[in-house]
C-alpha atoms as a PDB file:
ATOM      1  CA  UNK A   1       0.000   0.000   0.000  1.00  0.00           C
ATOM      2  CA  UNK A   2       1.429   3.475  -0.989  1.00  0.00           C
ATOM      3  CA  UNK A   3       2.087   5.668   2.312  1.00  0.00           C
ATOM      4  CA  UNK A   4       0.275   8.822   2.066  1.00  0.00           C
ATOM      5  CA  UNK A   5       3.791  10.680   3.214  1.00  0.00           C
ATOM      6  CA  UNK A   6       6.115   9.424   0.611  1.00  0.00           C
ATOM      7  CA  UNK A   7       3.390  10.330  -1.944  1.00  0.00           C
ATOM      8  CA  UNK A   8       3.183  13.789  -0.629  1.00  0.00           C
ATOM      9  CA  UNK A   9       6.682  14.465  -0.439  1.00  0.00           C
ATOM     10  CA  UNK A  10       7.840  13.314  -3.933  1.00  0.00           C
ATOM     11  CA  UNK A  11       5.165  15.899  -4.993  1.00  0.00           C
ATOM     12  CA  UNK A  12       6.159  18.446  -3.061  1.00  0.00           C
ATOM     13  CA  UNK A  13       9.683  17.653  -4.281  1.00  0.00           C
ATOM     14  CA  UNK A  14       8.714  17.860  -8.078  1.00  0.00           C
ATOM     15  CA  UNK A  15       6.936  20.945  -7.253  1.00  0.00           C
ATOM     16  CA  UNK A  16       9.946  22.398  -6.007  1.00  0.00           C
ATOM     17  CA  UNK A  17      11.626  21.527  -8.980  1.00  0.00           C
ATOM     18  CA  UNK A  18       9.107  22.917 -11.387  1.00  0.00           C
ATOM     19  CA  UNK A  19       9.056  26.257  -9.542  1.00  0.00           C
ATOM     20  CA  UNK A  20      13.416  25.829  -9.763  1.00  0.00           C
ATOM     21  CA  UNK A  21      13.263  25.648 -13.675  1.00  0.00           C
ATOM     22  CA  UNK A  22      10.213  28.522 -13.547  1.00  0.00           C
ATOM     23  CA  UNK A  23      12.527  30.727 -12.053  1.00  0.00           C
ATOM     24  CA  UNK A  24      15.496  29.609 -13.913  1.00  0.00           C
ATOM     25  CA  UNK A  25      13.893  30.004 -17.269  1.00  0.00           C
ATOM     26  CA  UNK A  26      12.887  33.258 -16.078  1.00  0.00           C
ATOM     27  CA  UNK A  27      16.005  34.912 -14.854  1.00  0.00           C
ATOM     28  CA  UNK A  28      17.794  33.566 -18.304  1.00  0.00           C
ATOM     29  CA  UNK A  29      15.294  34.943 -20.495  1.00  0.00           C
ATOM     30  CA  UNK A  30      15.225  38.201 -19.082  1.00  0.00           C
ATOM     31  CA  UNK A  31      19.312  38.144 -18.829  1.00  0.00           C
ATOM     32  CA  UNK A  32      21.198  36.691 -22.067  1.00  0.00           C
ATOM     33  CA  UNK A  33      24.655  35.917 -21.720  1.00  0.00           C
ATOM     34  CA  UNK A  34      25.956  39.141 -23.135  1.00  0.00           C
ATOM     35  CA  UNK A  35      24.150  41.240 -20.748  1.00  0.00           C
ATOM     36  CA  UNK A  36      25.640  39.546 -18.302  1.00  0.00           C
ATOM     37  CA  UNK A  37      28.979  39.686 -19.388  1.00  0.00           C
ATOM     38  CA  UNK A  38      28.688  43.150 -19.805  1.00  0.00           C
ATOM     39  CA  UNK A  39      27.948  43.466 -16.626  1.00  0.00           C
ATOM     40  CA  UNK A  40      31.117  41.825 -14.916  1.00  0.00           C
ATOM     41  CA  UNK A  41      33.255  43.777 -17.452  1.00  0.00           C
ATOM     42  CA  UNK A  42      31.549  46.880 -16.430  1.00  0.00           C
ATOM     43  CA  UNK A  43      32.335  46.468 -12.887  1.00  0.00           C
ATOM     44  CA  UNK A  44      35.447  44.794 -12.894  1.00  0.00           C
ATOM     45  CA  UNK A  45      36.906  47.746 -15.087  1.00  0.00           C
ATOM     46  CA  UNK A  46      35.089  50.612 -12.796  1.00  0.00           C
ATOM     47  CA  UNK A  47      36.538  49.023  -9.686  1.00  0.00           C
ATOM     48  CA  UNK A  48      39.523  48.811 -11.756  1.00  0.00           C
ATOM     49  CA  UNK A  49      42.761  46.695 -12.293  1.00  0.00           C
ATOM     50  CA  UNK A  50      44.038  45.907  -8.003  1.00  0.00           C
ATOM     51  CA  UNK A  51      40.757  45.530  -7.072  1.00  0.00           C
ATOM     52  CA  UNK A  52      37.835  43.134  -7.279  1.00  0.00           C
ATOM     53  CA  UNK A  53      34.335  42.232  -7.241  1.00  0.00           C
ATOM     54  CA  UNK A  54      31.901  39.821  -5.584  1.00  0.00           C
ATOM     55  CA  UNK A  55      29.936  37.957  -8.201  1.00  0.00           C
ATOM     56  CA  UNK A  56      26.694  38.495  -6.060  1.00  0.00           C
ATOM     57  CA  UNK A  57      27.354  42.315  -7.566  1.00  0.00           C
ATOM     58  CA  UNK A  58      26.882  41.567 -10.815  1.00  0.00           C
ATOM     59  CA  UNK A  59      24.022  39.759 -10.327  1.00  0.00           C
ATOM     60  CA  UNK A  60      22.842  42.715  -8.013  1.00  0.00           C
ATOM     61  CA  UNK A  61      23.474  44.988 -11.001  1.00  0.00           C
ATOM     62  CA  UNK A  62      21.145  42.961 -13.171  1.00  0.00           C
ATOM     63  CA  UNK A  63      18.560  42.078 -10.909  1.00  0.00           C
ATOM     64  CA  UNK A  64      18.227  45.009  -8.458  1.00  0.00           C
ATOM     65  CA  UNK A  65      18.114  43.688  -4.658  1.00  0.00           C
ATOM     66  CA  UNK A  66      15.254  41.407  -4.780  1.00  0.00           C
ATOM     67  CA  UNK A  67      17.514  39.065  -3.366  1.00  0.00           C
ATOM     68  CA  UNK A  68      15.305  35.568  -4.864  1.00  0.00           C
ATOM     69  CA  UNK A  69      15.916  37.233  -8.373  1.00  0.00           C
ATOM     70  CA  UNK A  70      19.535  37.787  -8.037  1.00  0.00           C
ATOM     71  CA  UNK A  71      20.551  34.369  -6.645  1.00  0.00           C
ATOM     72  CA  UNK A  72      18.992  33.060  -9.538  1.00  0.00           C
ATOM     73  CA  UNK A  73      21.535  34.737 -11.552  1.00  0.00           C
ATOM     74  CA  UNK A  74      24.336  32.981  -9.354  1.00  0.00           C
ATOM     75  CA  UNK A  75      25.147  30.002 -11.566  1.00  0.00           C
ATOM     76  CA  UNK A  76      24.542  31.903 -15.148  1.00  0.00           C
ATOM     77  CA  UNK A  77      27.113  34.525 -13.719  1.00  0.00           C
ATOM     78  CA  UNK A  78      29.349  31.761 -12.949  1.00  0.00           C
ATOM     79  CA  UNK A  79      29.435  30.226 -16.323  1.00  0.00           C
ATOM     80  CA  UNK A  80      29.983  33.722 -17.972  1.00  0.00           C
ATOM     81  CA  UNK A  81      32.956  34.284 -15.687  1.00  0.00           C
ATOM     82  CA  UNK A  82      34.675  30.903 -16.282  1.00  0.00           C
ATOM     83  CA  UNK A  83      34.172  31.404 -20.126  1.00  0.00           C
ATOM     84  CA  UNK A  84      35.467  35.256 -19.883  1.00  0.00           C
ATOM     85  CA  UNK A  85      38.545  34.014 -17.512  1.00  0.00           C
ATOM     86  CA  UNK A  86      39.276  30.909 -20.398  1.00  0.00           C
ATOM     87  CA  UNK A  87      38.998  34.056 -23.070  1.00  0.00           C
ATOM     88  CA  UNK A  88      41.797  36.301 -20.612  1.00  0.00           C
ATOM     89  CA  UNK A  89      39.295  38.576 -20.439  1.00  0.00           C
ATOM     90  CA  UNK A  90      38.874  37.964 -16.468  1.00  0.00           C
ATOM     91  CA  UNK A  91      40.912  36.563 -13.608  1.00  0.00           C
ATOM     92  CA  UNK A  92      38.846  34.607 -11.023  1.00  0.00           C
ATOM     93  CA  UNK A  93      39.997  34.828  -7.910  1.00  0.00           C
ATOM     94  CA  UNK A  94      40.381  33.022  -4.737  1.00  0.00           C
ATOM     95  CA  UNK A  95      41.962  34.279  -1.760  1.00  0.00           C
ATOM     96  CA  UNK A  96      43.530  36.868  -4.015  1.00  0.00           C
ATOM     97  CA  UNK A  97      45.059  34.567  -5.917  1.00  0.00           C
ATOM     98  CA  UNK A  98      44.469  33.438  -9.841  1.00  0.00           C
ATOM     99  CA  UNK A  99      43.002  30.103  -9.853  1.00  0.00           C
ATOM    100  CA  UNK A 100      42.344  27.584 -12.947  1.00  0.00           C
ATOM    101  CA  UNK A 101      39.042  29.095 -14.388  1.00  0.00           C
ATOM    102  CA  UNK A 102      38.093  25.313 -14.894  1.00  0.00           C
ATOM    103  CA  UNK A 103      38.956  23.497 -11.529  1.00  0.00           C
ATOM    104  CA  UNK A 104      37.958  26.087  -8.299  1.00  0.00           C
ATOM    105  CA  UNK A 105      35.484  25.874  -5.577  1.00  0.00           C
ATOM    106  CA  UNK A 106      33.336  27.693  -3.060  1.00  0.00           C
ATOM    107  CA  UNK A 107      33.886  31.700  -2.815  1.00  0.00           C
ATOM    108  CA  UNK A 108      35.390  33.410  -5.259  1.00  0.00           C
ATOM    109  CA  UNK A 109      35.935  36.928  -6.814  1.00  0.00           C
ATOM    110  CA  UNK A 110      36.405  38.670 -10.362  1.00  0.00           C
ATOM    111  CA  UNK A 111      38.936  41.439 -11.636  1.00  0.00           C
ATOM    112  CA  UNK A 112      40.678  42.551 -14.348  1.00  0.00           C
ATOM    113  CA  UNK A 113      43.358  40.227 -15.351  1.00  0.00           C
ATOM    114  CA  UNK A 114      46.794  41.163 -13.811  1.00  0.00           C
ATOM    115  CA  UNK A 115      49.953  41.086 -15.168  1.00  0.00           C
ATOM    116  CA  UNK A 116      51.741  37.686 -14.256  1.00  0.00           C
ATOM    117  CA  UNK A 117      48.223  35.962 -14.659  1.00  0.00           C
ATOM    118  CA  UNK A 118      49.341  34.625 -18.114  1.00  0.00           C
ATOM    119  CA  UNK A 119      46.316  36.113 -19.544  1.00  0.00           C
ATOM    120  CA  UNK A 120      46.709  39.831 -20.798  1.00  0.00           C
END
């Protein structure tokens, strides 16, 4: 016999899903990759070449602080940053220090890339 529980929380699970993909659909179509591109260049470049920025301000700068919209921008931001740091437009950062745009984890942070990065 089916348990009335395990029904209800595989729904609620797919319905948490659903509403994931909603949202994600939603942030991407209102976003494309180039806006948000232009975004990290445009504050990478203001804050300029020793400093840099969080990625939660780029998605900030996009979404306004509405803080479920931005977060949704989180992972797209991500992917534009490792393809802009492959392309030596962008150094991605952790603990100040250059890191393989294709092999980091957990907190990070973008600027301009620095001489010595190997990408000018």
């Amino acid at each position: 016999m089916f348990d009335f529980l395990e029904i209800f929380d595989r729904a609620l699970a797919s319905y948490r899903v659903f509403r994931l993909v909603v949202y994600m659909k939603y942030a991407m179509e209102k976003h494309s990759k180039r806006d948000i591109e232009t975004a990290i260049l445009d504050l990478v470049t203001e804050r300029g070449a020793a400093k840099s920025i969080c990625p939660s301000e780029a998605a900030r700068a996009l979404a306004g602080t509405d803080e479920k919209a931005w977060r949704l921008l989180m992972k797209p931001i991500r992917a534009s940053a490792v393809s802009m740091a492959n392309a030596g437009a962008i150094s991605i950062l952790r603990k100040g220090k250059p890191v393989d745009p294709n092999d980091f984890r957990g907190v990070y942070r973008l600027s301009l890339p620095r001489t010595g990065d190997g990408k000018i």
